[in-house]
Protein backbone atom coordinates (compact mmCIF):
# COMPACT_ATOMS: atom_id res chain seq x y z
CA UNK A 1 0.00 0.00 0.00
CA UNK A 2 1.39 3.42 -0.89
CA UNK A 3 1.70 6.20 1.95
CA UNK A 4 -1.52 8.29 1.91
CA UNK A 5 -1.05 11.46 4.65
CA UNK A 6 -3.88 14.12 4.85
CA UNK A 7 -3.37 17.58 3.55
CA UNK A 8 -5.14 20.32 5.27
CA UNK A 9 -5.05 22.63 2.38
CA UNK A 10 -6.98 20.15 0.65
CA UNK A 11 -9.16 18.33 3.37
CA UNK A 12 -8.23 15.07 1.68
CA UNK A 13 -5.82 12.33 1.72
CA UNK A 14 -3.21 12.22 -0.78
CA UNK A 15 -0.94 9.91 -2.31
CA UNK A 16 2.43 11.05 -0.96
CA UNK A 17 4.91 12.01 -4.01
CA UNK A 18 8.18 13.28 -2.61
CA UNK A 19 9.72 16.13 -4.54
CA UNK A 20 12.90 14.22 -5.06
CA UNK A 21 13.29 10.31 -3.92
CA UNK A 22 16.60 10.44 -3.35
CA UNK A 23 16.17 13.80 -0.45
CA UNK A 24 12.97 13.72 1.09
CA UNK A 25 12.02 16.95 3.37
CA UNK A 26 10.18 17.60 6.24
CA UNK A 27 9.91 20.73 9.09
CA UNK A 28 7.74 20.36 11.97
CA UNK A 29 7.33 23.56 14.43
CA UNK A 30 9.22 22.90 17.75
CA UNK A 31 8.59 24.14 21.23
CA UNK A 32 9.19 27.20 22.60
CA UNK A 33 11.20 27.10 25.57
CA UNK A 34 9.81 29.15 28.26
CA UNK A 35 8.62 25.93 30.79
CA UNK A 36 8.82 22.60 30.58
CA UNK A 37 7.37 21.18 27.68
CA UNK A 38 3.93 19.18 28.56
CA UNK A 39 2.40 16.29 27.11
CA UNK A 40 0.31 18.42 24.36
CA UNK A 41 3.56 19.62 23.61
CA UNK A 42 5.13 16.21 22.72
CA UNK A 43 2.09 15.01 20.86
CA UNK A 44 2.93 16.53 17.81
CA UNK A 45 6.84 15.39 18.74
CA UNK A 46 5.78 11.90 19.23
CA UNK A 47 3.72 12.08 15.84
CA UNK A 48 6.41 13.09 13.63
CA UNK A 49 9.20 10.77 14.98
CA UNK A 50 6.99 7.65 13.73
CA UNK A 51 6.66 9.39 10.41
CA UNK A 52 10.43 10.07 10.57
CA UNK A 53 11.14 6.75 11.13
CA UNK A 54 8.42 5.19 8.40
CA UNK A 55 9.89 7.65 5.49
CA UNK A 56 13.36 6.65 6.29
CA UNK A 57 12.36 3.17 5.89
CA UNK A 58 10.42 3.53 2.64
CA UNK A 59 13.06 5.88 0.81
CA UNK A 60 16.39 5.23 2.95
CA UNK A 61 17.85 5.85 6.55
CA UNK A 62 20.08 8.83 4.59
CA UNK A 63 18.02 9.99 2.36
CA UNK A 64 15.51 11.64 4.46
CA UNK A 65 16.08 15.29 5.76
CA UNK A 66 14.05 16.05 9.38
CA UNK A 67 14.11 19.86 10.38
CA UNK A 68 12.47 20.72 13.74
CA UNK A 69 13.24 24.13 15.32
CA UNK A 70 13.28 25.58 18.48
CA UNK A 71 12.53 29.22 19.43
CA UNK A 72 14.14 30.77 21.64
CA UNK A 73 12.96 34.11 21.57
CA UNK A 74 9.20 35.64 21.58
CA UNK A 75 6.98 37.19 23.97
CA UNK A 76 6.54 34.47 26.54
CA UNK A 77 10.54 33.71 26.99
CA UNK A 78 10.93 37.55 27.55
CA UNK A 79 8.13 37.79 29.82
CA UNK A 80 9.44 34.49 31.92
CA UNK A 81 12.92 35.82 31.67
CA UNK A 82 11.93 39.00 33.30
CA UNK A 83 9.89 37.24 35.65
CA UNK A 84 12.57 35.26 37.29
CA UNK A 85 15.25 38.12 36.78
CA UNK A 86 17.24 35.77 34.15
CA UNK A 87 18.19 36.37 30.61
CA UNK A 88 16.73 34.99 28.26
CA UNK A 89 19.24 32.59 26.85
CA UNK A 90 19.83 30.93 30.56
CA UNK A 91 16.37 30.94 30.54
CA UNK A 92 15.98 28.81 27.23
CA UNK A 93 19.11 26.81 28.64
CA UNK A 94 17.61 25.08 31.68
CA UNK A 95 14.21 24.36 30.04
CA UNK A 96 16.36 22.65 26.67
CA UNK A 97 18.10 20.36 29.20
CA UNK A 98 14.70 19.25 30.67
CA UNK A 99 13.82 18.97 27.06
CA UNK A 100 16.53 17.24 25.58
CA UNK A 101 16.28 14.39 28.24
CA UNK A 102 12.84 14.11 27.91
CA UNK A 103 13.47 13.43 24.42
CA UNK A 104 15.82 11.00 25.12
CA UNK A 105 13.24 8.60 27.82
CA UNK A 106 10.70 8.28 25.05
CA UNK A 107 12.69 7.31 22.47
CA UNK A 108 12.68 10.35 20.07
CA UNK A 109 15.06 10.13 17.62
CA UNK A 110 17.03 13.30 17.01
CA UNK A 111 16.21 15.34 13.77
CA UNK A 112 18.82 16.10 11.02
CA UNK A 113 18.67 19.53 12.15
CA UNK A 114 17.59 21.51 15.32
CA UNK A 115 17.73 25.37 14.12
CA UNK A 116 17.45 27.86 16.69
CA UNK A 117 15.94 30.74 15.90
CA UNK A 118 18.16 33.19 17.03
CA UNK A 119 20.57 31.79 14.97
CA UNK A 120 19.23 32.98 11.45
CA UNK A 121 18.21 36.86 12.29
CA UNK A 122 20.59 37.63 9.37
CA UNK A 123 18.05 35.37 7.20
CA UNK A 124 15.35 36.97 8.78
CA UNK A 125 16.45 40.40 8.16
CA UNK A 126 17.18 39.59 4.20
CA UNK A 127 13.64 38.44 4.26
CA UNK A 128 11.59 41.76 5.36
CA UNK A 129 14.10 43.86 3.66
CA UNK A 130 13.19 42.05 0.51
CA UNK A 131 9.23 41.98 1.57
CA UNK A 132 9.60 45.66 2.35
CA UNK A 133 11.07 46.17 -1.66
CA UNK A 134 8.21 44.14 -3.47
CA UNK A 135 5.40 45.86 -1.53
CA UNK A 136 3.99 42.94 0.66
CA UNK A 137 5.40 44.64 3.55
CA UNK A 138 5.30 48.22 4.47
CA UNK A 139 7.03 49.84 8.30
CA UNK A 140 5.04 51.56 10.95
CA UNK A 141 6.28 52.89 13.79
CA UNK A 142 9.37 50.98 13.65
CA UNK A 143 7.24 47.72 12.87
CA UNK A 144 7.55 46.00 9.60
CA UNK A 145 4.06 44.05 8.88
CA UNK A 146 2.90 42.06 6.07
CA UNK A 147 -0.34 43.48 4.39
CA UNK A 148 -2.37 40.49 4.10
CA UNK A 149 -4.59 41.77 1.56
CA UNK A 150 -1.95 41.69 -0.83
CA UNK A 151 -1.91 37.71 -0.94
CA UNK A 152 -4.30 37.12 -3.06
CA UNK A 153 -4.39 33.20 -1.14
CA UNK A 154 -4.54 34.54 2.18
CA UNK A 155 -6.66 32.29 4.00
CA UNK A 156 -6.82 29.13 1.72
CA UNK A 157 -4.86 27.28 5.03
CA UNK A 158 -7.55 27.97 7.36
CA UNK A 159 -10.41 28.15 5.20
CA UNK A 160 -10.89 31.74 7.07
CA UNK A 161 -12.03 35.13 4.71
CA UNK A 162 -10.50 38.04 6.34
CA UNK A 163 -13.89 39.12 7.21
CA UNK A 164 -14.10 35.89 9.71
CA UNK A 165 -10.59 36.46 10.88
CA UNK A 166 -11.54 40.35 12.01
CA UNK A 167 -15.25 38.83 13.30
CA UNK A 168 -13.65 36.54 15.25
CA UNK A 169 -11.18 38.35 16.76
CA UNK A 170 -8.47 36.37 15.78
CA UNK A 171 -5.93 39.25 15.54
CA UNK A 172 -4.47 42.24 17.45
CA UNK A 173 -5.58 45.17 16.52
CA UNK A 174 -2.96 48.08 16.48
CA UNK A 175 -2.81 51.39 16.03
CA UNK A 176 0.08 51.02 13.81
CA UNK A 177 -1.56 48.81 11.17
CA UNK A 178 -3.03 49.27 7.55
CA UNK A 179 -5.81 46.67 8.14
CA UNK A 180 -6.49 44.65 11.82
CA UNK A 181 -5.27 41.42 9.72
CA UNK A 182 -1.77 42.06 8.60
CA UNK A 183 0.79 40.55 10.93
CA UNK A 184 4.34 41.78 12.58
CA UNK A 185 7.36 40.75 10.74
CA UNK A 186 9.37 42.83 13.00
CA UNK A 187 9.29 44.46 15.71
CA UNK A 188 11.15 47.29 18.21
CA UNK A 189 12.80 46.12 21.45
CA UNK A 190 11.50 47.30 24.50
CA UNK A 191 14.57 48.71 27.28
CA UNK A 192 16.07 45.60 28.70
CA UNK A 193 14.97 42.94 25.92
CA UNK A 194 16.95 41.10 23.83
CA UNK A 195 17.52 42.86 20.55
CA UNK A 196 19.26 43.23 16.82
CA UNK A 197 20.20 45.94 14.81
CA UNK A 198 17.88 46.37 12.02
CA UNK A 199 17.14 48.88 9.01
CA UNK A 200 14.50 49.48 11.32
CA UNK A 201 15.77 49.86 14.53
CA UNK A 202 16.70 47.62 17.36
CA UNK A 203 14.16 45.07 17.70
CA UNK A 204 13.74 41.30 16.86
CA UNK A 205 11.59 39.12 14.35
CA UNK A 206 7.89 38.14 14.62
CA UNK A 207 7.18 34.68 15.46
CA UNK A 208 5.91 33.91 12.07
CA UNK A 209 9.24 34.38 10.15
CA UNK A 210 11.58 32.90 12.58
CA UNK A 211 9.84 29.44 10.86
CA UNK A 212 9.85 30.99 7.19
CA UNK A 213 13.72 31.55 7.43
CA UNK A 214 15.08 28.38 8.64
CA UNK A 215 12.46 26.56 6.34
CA UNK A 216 14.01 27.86 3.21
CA UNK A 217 17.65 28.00 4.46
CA UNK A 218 17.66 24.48 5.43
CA UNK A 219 15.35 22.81 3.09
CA UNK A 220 14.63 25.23 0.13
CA UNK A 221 11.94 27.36 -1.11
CA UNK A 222 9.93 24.20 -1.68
CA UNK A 223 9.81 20.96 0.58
CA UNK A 224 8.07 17.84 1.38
CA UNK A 225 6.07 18.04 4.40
CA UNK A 226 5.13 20.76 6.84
CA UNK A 227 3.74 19.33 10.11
CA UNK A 228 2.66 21.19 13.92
CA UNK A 229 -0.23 21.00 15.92
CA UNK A 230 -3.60 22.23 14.72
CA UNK A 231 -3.70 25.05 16.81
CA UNK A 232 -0.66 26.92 14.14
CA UNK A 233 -3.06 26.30 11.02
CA UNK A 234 -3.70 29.90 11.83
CA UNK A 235 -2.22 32.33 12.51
CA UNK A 236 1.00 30.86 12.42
CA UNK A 237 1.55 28.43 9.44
CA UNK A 238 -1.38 30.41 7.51
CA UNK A 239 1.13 33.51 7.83
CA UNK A 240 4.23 31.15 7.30
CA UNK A 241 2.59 30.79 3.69
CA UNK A 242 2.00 34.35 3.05
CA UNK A 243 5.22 35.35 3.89
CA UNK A 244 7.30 32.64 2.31
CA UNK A 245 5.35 32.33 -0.90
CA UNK A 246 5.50 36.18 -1.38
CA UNK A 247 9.21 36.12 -0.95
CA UNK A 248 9.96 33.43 -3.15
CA UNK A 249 7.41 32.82 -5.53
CA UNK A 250 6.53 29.13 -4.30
CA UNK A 251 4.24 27.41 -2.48
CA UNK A 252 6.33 26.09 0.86
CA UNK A 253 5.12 22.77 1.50
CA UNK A 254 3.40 20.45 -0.79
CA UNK A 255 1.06 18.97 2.20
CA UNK A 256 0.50 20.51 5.51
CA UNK A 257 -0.47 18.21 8.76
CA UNK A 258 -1.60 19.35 11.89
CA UNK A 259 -2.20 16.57 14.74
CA UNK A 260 -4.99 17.61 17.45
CA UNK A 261 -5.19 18.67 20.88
CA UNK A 262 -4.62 16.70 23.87
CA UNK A 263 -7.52 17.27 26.01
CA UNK A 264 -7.64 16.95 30.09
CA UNK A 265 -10.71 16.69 31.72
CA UNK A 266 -12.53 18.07 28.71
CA UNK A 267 -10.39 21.11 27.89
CA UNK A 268 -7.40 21.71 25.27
CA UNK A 269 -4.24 20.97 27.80
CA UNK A 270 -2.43 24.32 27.90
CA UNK A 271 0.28 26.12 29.94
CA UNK A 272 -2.46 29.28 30.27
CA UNK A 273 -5.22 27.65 31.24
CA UNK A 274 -3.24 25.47 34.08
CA UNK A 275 -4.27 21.93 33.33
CA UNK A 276 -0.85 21.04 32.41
CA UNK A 277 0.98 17.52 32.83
CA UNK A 278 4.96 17.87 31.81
CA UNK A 279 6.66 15.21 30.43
CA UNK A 280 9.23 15.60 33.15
CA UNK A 281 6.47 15.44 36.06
CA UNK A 282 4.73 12.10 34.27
CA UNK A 283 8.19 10.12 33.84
CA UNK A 284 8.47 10.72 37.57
CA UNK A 285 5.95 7.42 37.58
CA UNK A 286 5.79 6.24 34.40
CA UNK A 287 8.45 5.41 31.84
CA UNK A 288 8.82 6.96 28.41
CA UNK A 289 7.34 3.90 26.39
CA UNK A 290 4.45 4.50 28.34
CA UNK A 291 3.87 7.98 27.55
CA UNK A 292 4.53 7.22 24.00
CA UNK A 293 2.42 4.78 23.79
CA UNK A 294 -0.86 6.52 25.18
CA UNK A 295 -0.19 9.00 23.22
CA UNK A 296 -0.25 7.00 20.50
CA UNK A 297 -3.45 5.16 21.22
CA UNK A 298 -5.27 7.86 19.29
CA UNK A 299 -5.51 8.77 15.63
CA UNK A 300 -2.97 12.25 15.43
CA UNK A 301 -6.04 14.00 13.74
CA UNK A 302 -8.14 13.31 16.37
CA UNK A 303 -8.69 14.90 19.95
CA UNK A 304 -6.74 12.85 22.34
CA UNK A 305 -8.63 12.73 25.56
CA UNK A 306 -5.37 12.57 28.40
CA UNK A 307 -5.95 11.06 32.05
CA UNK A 308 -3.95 8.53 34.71
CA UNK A 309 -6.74 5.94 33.26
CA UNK A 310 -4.93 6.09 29.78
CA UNK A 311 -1.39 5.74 31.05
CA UNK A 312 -2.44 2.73 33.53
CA UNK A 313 -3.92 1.15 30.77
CA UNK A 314 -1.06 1.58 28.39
CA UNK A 315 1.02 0.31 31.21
CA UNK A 316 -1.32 -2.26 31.42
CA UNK A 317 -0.40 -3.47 27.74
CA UNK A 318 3.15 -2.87 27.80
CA UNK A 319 3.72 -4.89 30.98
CA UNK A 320 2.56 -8.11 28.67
CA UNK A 321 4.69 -7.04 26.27
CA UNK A 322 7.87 -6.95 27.84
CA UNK A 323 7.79 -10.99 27.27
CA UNK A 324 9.23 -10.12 24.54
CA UNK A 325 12.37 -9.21 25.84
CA UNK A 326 13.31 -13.11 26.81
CA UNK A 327 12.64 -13.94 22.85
CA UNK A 328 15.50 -15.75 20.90
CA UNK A 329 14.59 -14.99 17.64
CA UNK A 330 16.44 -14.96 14.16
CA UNK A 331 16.49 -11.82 12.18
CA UNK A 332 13.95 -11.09 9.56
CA UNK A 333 13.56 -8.50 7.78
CA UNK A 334 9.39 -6.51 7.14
CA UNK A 335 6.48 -6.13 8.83
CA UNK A 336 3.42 -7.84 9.16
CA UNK A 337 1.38 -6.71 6.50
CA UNK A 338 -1.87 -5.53 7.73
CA UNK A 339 0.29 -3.59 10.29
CA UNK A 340 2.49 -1.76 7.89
CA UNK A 341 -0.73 -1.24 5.72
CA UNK A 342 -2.24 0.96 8.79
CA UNK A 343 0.88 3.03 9.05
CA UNK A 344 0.65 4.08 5.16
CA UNK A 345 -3.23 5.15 6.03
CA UNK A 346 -2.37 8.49 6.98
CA UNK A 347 -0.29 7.12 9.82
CA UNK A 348 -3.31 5.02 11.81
CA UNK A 349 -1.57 4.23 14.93
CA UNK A 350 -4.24 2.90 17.35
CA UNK A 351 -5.10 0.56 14.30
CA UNK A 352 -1.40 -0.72 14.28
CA UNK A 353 -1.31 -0.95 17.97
CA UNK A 354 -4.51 -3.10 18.01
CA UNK A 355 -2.81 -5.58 15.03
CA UNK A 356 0.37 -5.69 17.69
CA UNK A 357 -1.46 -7.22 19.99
CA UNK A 358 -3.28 -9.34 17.77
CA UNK A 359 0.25 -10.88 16.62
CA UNK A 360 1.50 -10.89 20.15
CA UNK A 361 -1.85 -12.69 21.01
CA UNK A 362 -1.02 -15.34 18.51
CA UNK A 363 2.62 -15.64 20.03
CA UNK A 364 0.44 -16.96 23.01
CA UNK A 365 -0.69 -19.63 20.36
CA UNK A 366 1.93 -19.99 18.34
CA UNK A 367 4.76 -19.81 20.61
CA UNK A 368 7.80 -21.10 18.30
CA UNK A 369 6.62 -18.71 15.21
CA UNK A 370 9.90 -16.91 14.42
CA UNK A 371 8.08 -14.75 11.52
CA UNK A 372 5.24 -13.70 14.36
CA UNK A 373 8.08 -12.82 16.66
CA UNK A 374 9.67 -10.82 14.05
CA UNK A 375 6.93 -8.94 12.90
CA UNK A 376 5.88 -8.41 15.86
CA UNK A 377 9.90 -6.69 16.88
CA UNK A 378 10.12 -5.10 13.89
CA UNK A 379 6.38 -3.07 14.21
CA UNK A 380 7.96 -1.88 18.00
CA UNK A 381 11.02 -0.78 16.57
CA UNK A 382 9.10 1.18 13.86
CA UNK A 383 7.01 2.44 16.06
CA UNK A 384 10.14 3.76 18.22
CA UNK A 385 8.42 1.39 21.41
CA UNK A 386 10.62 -0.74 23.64
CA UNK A 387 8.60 -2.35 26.29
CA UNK A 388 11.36 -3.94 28.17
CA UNK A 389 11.79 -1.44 30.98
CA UNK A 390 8.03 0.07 31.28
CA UNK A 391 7.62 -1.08 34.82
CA UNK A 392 8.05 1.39 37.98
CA UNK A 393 6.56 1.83 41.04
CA UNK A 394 3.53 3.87 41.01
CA UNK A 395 2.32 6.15 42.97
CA UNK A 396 -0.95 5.02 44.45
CA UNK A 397 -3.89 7.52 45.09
CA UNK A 398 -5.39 5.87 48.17
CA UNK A 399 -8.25 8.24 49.13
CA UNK A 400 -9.03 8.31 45.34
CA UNK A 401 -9.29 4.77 45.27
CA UNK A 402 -11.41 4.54 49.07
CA UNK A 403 -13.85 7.28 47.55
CA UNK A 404 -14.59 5.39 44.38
CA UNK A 405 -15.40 2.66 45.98
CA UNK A 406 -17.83 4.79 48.65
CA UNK A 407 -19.19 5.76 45.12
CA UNK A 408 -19.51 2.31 43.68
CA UNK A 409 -21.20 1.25 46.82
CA UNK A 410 -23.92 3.89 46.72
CA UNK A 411 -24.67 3.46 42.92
CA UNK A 412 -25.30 -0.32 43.72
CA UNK A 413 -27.70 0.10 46.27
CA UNK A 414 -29.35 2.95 44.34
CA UNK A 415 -29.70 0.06 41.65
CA UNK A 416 -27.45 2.45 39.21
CA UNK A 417 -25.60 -0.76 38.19
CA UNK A 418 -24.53 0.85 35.15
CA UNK A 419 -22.63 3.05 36.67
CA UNK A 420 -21.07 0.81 39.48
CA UNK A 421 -19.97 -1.12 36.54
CA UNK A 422 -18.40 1.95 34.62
CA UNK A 423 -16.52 2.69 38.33
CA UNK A 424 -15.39 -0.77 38.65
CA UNK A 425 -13.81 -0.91 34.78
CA UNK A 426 -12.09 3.02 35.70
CA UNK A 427 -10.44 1.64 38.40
CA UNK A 428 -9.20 -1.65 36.65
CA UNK A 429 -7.94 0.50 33.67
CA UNK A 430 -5.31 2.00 36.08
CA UNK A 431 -4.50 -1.18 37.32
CA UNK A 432 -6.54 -1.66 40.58
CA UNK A 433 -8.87 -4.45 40.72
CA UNK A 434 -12.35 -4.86 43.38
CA UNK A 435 -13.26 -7.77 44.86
CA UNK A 436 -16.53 -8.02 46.73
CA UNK A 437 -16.35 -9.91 49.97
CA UNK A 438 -18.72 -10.64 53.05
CA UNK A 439 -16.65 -7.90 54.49
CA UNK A 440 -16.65 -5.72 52.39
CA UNK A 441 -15.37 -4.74 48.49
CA UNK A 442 -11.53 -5.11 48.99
CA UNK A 443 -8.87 -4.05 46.46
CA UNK A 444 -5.08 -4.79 44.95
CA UNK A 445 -2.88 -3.11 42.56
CA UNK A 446 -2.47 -5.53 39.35
């Protein structure tokens, strides 16, 4: 089966046609380094590394080029920075060593390249000046901003007219600006912030071209695959297009994918609204494989709903797994079919998990099947999964546990079954299982 990924200019899923075979290109927007990075954070860093790891196996482990940047300058660093009376580069220093090991416990593997921003102001620069000389960008009060309305395209990302972005309040509104829409490409330093010298003054880039620039230096004007979370479809990757395409005449990316939010209790996980989990916090109990794995367990498109129940229950699967670790098996090379067949659907990992432990469940059968075995190795290593070393010692939520039971209790006696049932199946999901005794409903960590 040829790889099919969905475009979100198009709304469709489309055959995937590299540019060139022989240098196949991908950028995917990295975080921005002003906390530790949480788990919605890593969703679209957990994505990417499987599709890493599938193109280099369909078009060569050197023949695949993997840009993913980190910024290390914009509002939020300066703001932090000030906040805790550091500058901004020891600021982005200690959160990049968080990051960086993070990385490392689930299994990422490292990208080609990993620009910083600050790096290519130079590039940037050359960029607005040259925006600035064609007319797509015009200065203001020591800003430079790109006048939207002079992309005639503007939108086609999004699917947003200009008259929904202004309705819906989807941009600042400045004194400074031709029209509410157009967006900074550059903009003055305030005393005490980080700055470059400029034609126009000292200041630093918008967020929006920091990408633009190391797109194009490291991978050209025109590349493979653009990939981020779905909340950059606009403004940032719909400006990213503007900007780019205007400077250099092409379209940036020949298919744009955006994986969706991870959700806790209901609501888009986000450092601003407080309902955070870090990576860093989580491997406190759980390992990386873990992580991975649950966030794996839905399609990237889709909403991924985040709780303790997920990771117990990924933990859960993995712990059966790690019998794989005592296999003697000879090498073969592939992948069960069906499995690798999933993976080229637009990259349908909770499908491929499921057909993992359908093979490891005929293991159970088959014991001695060397090909089973190896199929069902080489879909973990693809997959960038080693169950061997999932197991820790978790942290067990007594009182939680005490009160759902109290809760089970009264649902039964109120004849709510259904939801004594649902109570029951919660707790056994994150590995704690009831037994109902003369005594009492007792319980034991699985």
């Amino acid at each position: 089966m040829p790889l099919k990924l969905f475009n979100t200019i198009s709304k469709e899923k489309e055959l995937f046609k590299p540019i060139r075979e022989d240098d196949v290109r991908m950028y995917v927007c990295g975080p921005t380094l002003y906390n530790n990075p949480h788990v919605g954070n890593f969703r679209p860093i957990v994505i990417f590394d499987v599709l890493f790891r599938l193109l280099k196996d369909i078009y060569n482990e050197n023949k695949v080029t993997y840009v993913r940047n980190i910024t290390d300058i914009d509002d939020k660093i300066i703001n932090k920075s000030k906040e805790l009376s550091q500058s901004t580069e020891e600021l982005v220093s200690v959160y990049k060593k968080t990051f960086q090991k993070d990385l490392l416990d689930l299994n990422i593997l490292p990208p080609t390249k990993e620009p910083s921003a600050t790096d290519y102001i130079d590039k940037m620069i050359l960029m607005i000046k040259d925006l600035v000389k064609t007319g797509f960008a015009y200065e203001s009060e020591n800003h430079v901003l790109f006048e939207t309305n002079k992309f005639k395209d503007y939108g086609k990302l999004s699917r947003l007219s200009l008259k929904d972005i202004i309705a819906g309040a989807r941009v600042e509104v400045a004194g400074y600006k031709k029209n509410p829409e157009d967006f900074v490409l550059w903009k003055p330093s305030k005393n005490n912030e980080p700055f470059w010298d400029s034609p126009w003054g000292k200041g630093r880039p918008g967020w929006h071209i920091e990408c633009s620039a190391m797109s194009h230096e490291l991978l050209g004007s025109n590349f493979d695959i653009h990939g981020g979370g779905i909340d950059l479809i606009f403004p940032h990757h719909e400006n990213e297009i503007a900007q780019s395409t205007c400077w250099h005449g092409e379209q940036t990316a020949q298919i744009w994918m955006h994986n969706g939010f991870v959700n806790f209790s209901g609501e888009k996980m986000s450092k601003s609204l407080g309902n955070i989990a870090t990576v860093n916090d989580l491997l406190k109990n759980y390992t990386g494989d873990v992580i991975k794995y649950s966030l794996l367990n839905a399609h990237y498109r889709q909403p991924l709903e985040f709780s303790d129940a997920l990771l117990r229950s990924s933990q859960l699967i993995l712990d059966k797994w790690s019998d794989s670790k005592n296999w003697n098996i000879q090498t073969i090379n592939g992948y069960d079919q069906q499995f690798i067949d999933y993976l080229m659907d637009d990259l349908n990992t909770p499908a491929a998990l499921m057909r993992l432990q359908t093979i490891f469940n005929l293991i159970k059968k088959d014991p001695e099947n060397n090909e089973l075995r190896a199929h069902f190795i080489n879909g973990l290593k693809l997959l960038g999964i080693d169950p061997k070393d999932t197991k820790k010692e978790l942290k067990i939520d007594v009182n939680y546990i005490e009160n759902m039971i109290s809760e089970r209790s009264l649902a039964k006696e109120s004849r709510n079954f259904d939801r004594a049932d649902q109570i029951r199946d919660e707790l056994q999901n994150q590995g704690i299982v009831l037994e109902d005794t003369p005594g009492g409903t007792k319980w034991k960590q699985i």
